[in-house]
C-alpha atoms as a PDB file:
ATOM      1  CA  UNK A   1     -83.765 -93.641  65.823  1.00  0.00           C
ATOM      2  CA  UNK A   2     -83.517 -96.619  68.333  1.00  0.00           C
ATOM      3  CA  UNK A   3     -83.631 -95.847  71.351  1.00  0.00           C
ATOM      4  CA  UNK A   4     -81.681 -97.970  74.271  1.00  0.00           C
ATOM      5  CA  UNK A   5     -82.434-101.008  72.045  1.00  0.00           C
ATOM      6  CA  UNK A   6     -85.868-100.872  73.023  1.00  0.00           C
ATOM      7  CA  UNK A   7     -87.971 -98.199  71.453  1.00  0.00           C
ATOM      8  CA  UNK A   8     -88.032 -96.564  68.019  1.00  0.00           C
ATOM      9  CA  UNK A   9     -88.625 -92.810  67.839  1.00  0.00           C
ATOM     10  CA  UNK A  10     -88.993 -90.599  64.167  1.00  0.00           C
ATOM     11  CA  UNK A  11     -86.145 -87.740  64.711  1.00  0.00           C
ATOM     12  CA  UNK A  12     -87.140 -84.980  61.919  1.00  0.00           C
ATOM     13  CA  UNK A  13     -84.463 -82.500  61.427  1.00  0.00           C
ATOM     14  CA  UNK A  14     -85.116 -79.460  59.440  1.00  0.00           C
ATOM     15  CA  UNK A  15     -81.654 -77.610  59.632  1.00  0.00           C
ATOM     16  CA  UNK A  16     -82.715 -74.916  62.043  1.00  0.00           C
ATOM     17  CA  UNK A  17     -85.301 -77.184  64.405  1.00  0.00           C
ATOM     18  CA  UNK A  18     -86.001 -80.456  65.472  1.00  0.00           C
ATOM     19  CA  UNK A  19     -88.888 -82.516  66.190  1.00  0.00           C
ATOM     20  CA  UNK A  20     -89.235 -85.748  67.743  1.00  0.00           C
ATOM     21  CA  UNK A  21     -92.151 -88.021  67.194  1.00  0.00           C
ATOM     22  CA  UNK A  22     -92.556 -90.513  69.904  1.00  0.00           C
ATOM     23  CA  UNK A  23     -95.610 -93.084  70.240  1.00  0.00           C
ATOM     24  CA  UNK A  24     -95.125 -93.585  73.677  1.00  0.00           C
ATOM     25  CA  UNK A  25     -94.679 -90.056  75.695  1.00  0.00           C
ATOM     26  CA  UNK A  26     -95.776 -91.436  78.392  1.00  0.00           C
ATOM     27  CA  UNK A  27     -93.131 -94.071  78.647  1.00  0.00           C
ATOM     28  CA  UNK A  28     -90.451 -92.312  79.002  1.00  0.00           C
ATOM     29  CA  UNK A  29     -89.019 -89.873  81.436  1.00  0.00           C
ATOM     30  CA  UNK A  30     -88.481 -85.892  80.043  1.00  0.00           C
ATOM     31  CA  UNK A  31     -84.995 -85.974  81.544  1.00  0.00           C
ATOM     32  CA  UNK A  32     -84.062 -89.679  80.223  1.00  0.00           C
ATOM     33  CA  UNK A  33     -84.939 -89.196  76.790  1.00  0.00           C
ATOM     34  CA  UNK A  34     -82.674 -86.117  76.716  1.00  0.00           C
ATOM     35  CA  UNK A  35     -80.115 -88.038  77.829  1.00  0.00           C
ATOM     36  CA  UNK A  36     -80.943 -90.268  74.408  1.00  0.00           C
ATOM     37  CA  UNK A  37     -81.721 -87.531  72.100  1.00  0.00           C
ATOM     38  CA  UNK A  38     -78.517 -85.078  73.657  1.00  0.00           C
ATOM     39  CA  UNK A  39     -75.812 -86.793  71.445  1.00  0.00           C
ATOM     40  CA  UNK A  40     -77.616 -86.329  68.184  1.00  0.00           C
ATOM     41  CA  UNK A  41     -78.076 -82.567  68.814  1.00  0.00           C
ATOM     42  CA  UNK A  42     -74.506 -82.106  69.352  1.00  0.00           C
ATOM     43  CA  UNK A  43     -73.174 -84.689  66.714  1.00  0.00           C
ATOM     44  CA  UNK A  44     -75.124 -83.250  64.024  1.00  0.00           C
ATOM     45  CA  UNK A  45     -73.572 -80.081  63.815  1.00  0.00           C
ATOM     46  CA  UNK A  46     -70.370 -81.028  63.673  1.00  0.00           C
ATOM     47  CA  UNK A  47     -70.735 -83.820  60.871  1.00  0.00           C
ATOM     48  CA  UNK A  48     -72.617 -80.483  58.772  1.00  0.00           C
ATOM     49  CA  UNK A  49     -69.540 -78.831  59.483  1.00  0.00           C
ATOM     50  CA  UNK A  50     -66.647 -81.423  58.290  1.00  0.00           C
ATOM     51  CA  UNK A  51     -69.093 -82.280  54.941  1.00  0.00           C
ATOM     52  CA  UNK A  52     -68.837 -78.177  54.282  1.00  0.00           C
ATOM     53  CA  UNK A  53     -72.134 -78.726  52.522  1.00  0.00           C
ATOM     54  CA  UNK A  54     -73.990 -76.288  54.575  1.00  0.00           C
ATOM     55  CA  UNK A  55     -71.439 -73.545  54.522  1.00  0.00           C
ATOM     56  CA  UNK A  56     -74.150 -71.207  53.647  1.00  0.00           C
ATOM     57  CA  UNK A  57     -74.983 -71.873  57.242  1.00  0.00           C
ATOM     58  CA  UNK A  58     -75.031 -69.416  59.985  1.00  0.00           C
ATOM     59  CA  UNK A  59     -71.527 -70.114  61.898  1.00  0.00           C
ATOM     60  CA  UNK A  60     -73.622 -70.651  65.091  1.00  0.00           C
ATOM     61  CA  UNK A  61     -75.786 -72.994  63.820  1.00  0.00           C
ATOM     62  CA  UNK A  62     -72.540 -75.496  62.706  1.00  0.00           C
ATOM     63  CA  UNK A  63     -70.539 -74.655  65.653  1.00  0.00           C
ATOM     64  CA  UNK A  64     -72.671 -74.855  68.671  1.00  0.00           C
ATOM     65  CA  UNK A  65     -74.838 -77.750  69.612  1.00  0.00           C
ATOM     66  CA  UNK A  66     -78.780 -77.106  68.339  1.00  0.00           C
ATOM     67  CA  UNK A  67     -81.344 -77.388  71.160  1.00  0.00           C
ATOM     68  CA  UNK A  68     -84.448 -79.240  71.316  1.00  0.00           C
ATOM     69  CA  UNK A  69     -87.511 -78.283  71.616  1.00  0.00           C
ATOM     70  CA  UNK A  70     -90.214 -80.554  72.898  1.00  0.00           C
ATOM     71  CA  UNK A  71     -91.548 -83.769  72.037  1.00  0.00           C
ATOM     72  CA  UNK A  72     -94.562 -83.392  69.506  1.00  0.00           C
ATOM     73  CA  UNK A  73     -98.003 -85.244  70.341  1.00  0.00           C
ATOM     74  CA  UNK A  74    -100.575 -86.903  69.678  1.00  0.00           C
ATOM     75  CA  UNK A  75     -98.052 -89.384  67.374  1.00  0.00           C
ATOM     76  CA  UNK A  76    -100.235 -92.586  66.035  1.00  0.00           C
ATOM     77  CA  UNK A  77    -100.030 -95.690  68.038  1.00  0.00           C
ATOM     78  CA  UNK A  78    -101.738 -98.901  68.678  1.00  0.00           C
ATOM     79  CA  UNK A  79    -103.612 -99.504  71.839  1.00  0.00           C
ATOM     80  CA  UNK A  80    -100.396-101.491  73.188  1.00  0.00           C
ATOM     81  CA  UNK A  81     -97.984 -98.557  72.240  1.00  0.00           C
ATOM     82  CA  UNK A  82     -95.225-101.541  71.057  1.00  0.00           C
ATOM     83  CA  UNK A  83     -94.885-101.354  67.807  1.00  0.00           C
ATOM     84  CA  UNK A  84     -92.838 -98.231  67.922  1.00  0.00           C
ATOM     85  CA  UNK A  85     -90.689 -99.033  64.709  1.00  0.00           C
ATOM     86  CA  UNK A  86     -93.455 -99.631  62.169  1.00  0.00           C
ATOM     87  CA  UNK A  87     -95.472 -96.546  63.655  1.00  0.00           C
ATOM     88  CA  UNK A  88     -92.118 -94.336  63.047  1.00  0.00           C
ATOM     89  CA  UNK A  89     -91.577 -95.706  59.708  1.00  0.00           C
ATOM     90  CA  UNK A  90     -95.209 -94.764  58.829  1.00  0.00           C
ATOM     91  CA  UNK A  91     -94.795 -91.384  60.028  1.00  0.00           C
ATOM     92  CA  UNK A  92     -91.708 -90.848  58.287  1.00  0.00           C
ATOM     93  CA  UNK A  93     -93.653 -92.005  55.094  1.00  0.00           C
ATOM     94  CA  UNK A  94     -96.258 -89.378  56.266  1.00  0.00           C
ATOM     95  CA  UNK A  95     -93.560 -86.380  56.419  1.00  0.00           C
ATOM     96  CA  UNK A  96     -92.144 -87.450  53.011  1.00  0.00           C
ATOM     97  CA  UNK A  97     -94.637 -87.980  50.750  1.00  0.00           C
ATOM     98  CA  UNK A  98     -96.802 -85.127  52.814  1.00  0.00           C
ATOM     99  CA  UNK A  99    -100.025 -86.913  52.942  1.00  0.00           C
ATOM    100  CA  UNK A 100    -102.209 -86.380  55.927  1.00  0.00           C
ATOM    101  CA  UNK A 101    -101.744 -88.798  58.623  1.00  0.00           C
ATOM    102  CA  UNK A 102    -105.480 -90.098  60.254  1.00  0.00           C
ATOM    103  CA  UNK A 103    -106.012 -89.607  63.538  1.00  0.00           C
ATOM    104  CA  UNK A 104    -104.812 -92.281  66.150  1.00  0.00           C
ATOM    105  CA  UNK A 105    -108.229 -93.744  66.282  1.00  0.00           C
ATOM    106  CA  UNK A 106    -108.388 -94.824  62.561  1.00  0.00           C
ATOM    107  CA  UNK A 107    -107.413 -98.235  61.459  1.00  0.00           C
ATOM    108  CA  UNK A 108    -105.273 -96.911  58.501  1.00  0.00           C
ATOM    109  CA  UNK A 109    -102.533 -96.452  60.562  1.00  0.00           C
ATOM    110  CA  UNK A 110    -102.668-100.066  62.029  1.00  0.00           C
ATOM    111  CA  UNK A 111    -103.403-101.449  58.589  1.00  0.00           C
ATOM    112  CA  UNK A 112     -99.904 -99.604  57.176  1.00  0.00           C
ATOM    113  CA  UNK A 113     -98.111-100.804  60.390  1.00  0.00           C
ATOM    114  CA  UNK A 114     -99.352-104.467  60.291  1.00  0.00           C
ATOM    115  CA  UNK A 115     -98.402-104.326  56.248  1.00  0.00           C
ATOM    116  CA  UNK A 116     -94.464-103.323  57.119  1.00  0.00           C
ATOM    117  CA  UNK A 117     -94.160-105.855  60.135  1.00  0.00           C
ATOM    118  CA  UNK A 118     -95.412-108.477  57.097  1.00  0.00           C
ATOM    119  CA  UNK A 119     -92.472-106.458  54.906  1.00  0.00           C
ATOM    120  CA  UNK A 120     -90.021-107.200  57.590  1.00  0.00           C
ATOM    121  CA  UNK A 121     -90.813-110.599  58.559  1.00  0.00           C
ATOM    122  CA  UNK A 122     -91.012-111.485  54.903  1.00  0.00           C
ATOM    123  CA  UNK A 123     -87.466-109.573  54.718  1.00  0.00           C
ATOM    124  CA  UNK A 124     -85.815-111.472  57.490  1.00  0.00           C
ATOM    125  CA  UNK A 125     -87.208-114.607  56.459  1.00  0.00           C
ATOM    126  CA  UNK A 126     -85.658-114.531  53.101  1.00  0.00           C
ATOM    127  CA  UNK A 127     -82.481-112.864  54.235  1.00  0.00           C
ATOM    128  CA  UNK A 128     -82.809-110.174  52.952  1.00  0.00           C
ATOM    129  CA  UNK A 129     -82.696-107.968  55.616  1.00  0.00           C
ATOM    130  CA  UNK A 130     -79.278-107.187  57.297  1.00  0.00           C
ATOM    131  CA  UNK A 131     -79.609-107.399  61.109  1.00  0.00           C
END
């Protein structure tokens, strides 16, 4: 999720609680990323609802908007915290495939992040990449 254009954040929804995984906590105001995150947590619901592909669902949970929790910590990052997008894309590679993520210390996470700005830029280059 992009956040004001500026900073990329891995939402993971698990249809009864949410967790956000943000590289730079420290960034951003509590009350200001609500303000971000707010829309999603009431949208959701009612696109579950229309689809009727989660009418198994409790009524509550597709009527009323879901509530978040808290921002989870310590998420990799660089020293610089700005490459936000390729550290969310590796963690969302991380909660797929359900491999264990190093610590922030390691250099496998900035290895995998320098690899997918290479992707990218290799992407854009060749147009291949949709803006």
């Amino acid at each position: 999720m992009n956040l004001n254009k500026t900073h990329f954040v891995t939402l993971e929804i698990l249809l009864r609680e949410g967790d956000v995984y943000d590289c730079q906590l420290i960034d951003m105001e509590h009350a200001k990323f609500l303000t971000f995150i707010q829309p999603v947590f009431e949208l959701l619901p009612k696109l579950l609802k229309q689809s009727r592909i989660m009418k198994h669902l409790p009524n509550k949970f597709l009527n009323e908007p879901w509530e978040f929790k808290d921002r989870l910590e310590p998420m990799v990052t660089n020293d610089t915290k700005v490459e936000c997008g390729s550290y969310s894309l590796a963690f969302i590679e991380h909660l797929i495939t359900m491999t264990t993520i190093q610590p922030p210390q390691t250099l496998l996470c900035d290895n995998i992040a320098g690899r997918m700005q290479w992707i990218w830029a290799a992407g854009i280059v060749s147009r291949s990449l949709e803006p």
